[in-house]
Protein backbone atom coordinates (compact mmCIF):
# COMPACT_ATOMS: atom_id res chain seq x y z
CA UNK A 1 -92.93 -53.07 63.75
CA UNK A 2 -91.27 -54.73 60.72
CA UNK A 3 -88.84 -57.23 61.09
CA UNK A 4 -86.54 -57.13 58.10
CA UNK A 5 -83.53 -58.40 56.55
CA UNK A 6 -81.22 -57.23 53.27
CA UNK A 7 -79.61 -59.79 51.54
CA UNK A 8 -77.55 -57.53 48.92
CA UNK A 9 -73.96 -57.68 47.69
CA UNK A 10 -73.02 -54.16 47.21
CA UNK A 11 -72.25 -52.13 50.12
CA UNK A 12 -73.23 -48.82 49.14
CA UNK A 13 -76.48 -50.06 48.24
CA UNK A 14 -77.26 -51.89 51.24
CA UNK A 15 -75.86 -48.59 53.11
CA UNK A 16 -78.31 -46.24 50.53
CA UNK A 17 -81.37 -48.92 51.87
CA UNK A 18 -80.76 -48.83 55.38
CA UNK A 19 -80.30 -44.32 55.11
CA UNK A 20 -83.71 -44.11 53.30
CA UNK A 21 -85.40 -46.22 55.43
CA UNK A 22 -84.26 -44.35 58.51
CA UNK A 23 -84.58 -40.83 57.41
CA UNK A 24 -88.31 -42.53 56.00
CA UNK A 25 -88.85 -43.08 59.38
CA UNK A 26 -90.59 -46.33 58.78
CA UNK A 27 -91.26 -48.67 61.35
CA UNK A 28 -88.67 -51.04 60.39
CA UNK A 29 -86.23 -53.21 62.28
CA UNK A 30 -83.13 -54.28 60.48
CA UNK A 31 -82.34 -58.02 62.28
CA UNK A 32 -79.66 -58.81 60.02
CA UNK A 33 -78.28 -58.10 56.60
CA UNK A 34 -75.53 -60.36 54.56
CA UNK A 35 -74.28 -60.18 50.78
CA UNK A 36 -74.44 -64.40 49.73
CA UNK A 37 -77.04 -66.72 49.06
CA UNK A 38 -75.47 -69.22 52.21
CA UNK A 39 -75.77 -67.09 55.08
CA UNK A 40 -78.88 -65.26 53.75
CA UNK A 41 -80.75 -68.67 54.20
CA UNK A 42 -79.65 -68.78 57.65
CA UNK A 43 -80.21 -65.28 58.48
CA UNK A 44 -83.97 -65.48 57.16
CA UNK A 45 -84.33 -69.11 59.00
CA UNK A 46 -82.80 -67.62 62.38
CA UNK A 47 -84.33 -64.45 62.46
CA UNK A 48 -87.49 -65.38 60.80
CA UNK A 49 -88.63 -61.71 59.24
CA UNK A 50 -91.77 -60.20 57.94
CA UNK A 51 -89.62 -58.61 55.49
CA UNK A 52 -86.70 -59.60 53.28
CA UNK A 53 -84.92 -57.28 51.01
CA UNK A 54 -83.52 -59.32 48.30
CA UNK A 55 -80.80 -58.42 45.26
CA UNK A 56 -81.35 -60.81 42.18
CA UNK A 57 -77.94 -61.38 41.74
CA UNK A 58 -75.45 -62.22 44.19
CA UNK A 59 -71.93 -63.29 44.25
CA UNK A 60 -72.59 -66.74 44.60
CA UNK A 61 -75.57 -67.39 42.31
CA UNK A 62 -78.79 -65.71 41.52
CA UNK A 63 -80.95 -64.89 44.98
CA UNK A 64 -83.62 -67.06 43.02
CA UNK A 65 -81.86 -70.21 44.55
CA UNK A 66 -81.88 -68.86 48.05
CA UNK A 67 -85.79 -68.94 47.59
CA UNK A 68 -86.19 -72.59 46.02
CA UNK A 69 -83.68 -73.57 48.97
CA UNK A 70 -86.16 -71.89 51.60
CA UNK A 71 -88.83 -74.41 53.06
CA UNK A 72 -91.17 -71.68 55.07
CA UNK A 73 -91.55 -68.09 52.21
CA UNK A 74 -94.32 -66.83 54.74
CA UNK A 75 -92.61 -63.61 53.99
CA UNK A 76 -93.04 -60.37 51.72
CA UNK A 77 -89.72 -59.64 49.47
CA UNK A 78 -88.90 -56.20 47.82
CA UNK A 79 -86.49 -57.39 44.93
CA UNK A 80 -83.64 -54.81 44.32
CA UNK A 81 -82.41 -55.09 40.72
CA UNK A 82 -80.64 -53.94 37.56
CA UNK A 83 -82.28 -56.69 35.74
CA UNK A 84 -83.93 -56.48 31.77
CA UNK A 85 -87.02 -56.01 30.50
CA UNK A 86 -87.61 -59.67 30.96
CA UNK A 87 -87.46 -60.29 34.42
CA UNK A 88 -89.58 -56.89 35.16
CA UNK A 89 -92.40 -58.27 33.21
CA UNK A 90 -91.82 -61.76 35.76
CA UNK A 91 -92.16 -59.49 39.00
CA UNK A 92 -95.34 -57.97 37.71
CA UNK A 93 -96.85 -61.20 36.60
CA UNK A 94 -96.42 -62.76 39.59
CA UNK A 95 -97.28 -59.48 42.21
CA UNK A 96 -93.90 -59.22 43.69
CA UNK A 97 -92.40 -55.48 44.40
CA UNK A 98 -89.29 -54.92 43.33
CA UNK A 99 -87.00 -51.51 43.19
CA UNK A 100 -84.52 -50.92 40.53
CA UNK A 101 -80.89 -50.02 41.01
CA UNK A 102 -79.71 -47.22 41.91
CA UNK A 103 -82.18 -47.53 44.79
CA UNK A 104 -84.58 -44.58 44.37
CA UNK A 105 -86.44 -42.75 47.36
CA UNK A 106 -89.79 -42.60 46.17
CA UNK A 107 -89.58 -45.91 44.57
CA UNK A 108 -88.88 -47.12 48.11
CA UNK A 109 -91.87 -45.25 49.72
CA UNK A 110 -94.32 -46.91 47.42
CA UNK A 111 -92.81 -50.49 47.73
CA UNK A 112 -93.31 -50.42 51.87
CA UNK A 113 -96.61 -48.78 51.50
CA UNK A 114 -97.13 -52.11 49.31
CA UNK A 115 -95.92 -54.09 52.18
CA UNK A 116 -97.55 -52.14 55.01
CA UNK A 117 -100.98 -52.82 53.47
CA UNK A 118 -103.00 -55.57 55.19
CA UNK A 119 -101.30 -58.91 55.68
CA UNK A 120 -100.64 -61.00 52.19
CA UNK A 121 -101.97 -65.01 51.82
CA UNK A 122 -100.42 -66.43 49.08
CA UNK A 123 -96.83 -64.93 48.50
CA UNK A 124 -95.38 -68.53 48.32
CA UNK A 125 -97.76 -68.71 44.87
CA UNK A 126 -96.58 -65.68 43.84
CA UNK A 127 -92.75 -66.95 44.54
CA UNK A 128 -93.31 -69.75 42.61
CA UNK A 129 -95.28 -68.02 39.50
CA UNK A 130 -91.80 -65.79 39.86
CA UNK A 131 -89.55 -68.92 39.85
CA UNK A 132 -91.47 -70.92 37.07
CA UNK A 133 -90.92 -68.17 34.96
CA UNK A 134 -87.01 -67.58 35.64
CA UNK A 135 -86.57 -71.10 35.52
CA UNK A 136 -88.15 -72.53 32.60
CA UNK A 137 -87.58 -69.08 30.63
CA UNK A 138 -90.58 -69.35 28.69
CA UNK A 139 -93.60 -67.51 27.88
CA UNK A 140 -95.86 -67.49 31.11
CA UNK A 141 -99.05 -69.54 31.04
CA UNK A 142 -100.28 -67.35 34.20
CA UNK A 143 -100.56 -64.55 36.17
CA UNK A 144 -101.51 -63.12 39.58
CA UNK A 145 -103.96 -60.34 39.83
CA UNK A 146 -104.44 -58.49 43.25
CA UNK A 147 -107.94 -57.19 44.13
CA UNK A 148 -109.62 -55.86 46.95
CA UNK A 149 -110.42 -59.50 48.62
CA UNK A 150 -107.59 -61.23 47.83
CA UNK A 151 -104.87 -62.70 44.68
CA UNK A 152 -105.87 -63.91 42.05
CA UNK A 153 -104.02 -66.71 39.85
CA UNK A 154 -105.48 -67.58 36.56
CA UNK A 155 -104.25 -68.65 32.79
CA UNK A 156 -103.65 -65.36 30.61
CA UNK A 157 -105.52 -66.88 27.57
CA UNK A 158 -108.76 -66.87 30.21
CA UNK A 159 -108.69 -63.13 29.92
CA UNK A 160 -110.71 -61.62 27.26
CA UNK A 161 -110.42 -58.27 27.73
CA UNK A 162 -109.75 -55.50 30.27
CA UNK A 163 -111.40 -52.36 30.65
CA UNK A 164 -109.75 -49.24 32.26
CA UNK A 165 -111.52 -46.14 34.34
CA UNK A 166 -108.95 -44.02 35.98
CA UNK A 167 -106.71 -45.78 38.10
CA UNK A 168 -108.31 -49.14 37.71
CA UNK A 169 -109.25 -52.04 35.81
CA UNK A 170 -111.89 -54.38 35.13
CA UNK A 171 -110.65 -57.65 34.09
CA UNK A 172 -113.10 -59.72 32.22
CA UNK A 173 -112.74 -63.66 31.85
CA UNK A 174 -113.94 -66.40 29.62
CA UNK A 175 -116.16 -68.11 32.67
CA UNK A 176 -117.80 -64.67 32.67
CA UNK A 177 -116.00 -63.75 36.37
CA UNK A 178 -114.91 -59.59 36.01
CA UNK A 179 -112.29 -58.95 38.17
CA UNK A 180 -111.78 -55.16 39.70
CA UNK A 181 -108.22 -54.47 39.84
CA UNK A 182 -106.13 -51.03 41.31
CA UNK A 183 -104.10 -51.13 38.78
CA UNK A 184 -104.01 -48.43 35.34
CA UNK A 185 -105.21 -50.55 31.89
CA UNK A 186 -101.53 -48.71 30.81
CA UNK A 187 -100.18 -51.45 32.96
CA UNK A 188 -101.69 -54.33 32.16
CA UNK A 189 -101.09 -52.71 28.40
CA UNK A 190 -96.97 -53.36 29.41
CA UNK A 191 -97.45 -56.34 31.21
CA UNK A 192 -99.47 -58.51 28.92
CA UNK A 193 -97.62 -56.78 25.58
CA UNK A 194 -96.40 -60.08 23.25
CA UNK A 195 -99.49 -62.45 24.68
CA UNK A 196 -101.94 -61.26 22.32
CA UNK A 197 -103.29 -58.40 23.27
CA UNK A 198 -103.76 -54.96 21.72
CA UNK A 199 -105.00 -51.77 23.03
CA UNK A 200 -107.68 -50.82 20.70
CA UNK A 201 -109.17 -47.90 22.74
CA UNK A 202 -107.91 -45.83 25.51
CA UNK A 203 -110.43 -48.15 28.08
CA UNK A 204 -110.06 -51.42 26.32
CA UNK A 205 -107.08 -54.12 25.65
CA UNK A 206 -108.68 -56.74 24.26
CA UNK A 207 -107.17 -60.35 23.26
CA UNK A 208 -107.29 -60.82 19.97
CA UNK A 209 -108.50 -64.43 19.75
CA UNK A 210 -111.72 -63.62 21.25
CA UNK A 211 -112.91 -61.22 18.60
CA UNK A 212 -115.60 -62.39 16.62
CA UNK A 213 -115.87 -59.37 14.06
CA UNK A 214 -114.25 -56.16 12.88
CA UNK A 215 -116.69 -53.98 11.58
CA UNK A 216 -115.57 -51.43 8.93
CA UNK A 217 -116.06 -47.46 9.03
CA UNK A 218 -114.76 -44.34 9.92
CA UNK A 219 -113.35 -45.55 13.38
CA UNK A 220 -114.88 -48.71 13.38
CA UNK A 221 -115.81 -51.50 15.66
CA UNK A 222 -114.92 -54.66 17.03
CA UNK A 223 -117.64 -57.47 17.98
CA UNK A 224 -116.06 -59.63 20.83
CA UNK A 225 -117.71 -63.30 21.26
CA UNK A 226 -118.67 -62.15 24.90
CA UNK A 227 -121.40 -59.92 22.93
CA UNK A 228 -119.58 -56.71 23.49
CA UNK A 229 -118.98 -54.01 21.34
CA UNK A 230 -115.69 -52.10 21.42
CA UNK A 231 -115.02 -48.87 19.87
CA UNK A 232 -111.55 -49.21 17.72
CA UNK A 233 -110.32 -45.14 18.01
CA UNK A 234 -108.69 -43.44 15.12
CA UNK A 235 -105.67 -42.78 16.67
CA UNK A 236 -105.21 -47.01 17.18
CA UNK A 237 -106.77 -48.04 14.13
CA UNK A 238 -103.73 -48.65 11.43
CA UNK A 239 -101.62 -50.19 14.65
CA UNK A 240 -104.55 -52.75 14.85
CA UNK A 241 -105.02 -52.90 10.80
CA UNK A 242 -101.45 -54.00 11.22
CA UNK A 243 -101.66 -56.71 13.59
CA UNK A 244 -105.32 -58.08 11.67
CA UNK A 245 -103.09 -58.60 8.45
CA UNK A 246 -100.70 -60.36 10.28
CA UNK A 247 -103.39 -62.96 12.07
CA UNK A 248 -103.37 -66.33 10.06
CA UNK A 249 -107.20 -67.08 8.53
């Protein structure tokens, strides 16, 4: 059974949460629930849950300085939020689920099968990836990649390219390490869009300061200094002609 709190300042969406995850029948306890950052840091240090549901903002403050305040984060955290562009690219640097407002029922399902999966090591790194990022409100230097034995944190310029097939991902890095990842190369497309990368093929994102050598032709070719070979498809090619004649020589 899941012990969980919702710390969440609109009624009706705390009320939504609490339907869904009844008529979801998950296994999930609701020990307490409060709308301000105050009493949700006593709540979650009283009750000590498995589970928090947390709202970005509150009406005292953003929830982020509930977390800072908290000395033991050996907890998972579903974010609910109406938040930008910005911040979404934050929670998926950093790992963290999250479910946008107006709470949807399907979004719900797959966060909790998320956090039913087998128990998580390093969420207080991925809190603080999530609060470095909100807090200095710069470009992030690095990002947490889940695989099958465990999180990985490492610098985005170490990635030199990721290869899709199906619903994964194989991450390649500059020490040579490759990196199998459940996640769609769309996604790290979205997620690392504005750090250098471009999608050349359908399979491959690469970074763009690791290529060695664009060769010329009908689709053409690009000569990465790993050695490899990457196809550049017509369909991409004038996007990428676009971004070459923008990269200072």
């Amino acid at each position: 059974m899941v012990r969980a709190v919702i710390v969440e300042d609109e009624t009706d969406s705390r009320d939504l949460l609490k339907r869904y995850l009844r008529e979801g029948e998950y296994e999930v306890e609701i020990c307490g629930e409060t709308d301000n950052i105050e009493d949700g840091i006593s709540l979650i240090q009283s009750e000590k849950p498995n589970l928090v549901f947390l709202d970005i903002q509150l009406k005292d403050g953003s929830s982020f300085k509930l977390l800072e305040r908290l000395d033991n984060r050996n907890f998972d955290i579903i974010f609910i939020t109406a938040y930008d562009d910005y911040a979404l690219k934050a929670f998926k640097y950093s790992t963290l689920e999250y479910i946008l407002k107006p709470i949807d029922r399907d979004k719900l399902r797959a966060a909790m099968q998320w956090v039913q999966k087998e128990p998580k090591t390093e969420v207080n790194q991925q809190i603080q990836l999530l609060l470095d990022q909100f807090k200095n409100q710069k470009r992030q230097e690095k990002i947490s990649i889940a695989s099958a034995d465990g999180i990985y944190f490492i610098r985005i310029k170490e990635i030199v390219r990721c290869e899709g097939a199906d619903n994964y991902t194989l991450v390649h890095l500059l020490n040579k390490e490759k990196i199998v990842v459940s996640k769609t190369i769309k996604e790290f497309e979205e997620m690392l869009r504005g750090d250098g990368f471009f999608r050349v093929h359908k399979s491959h994102l690469i970074n763009l300061n690791y290529m060695k050598k664009f060769v010329k032709g009908e689709g053409g070719y690009i000569i990465m200094e790993d050695g490899r070979t990457i196809e550049v498809s017509r369909r991409r090619k004038n996007g990428f002609l676009k971004i070459l004649n923008n990269i200072n020589v």
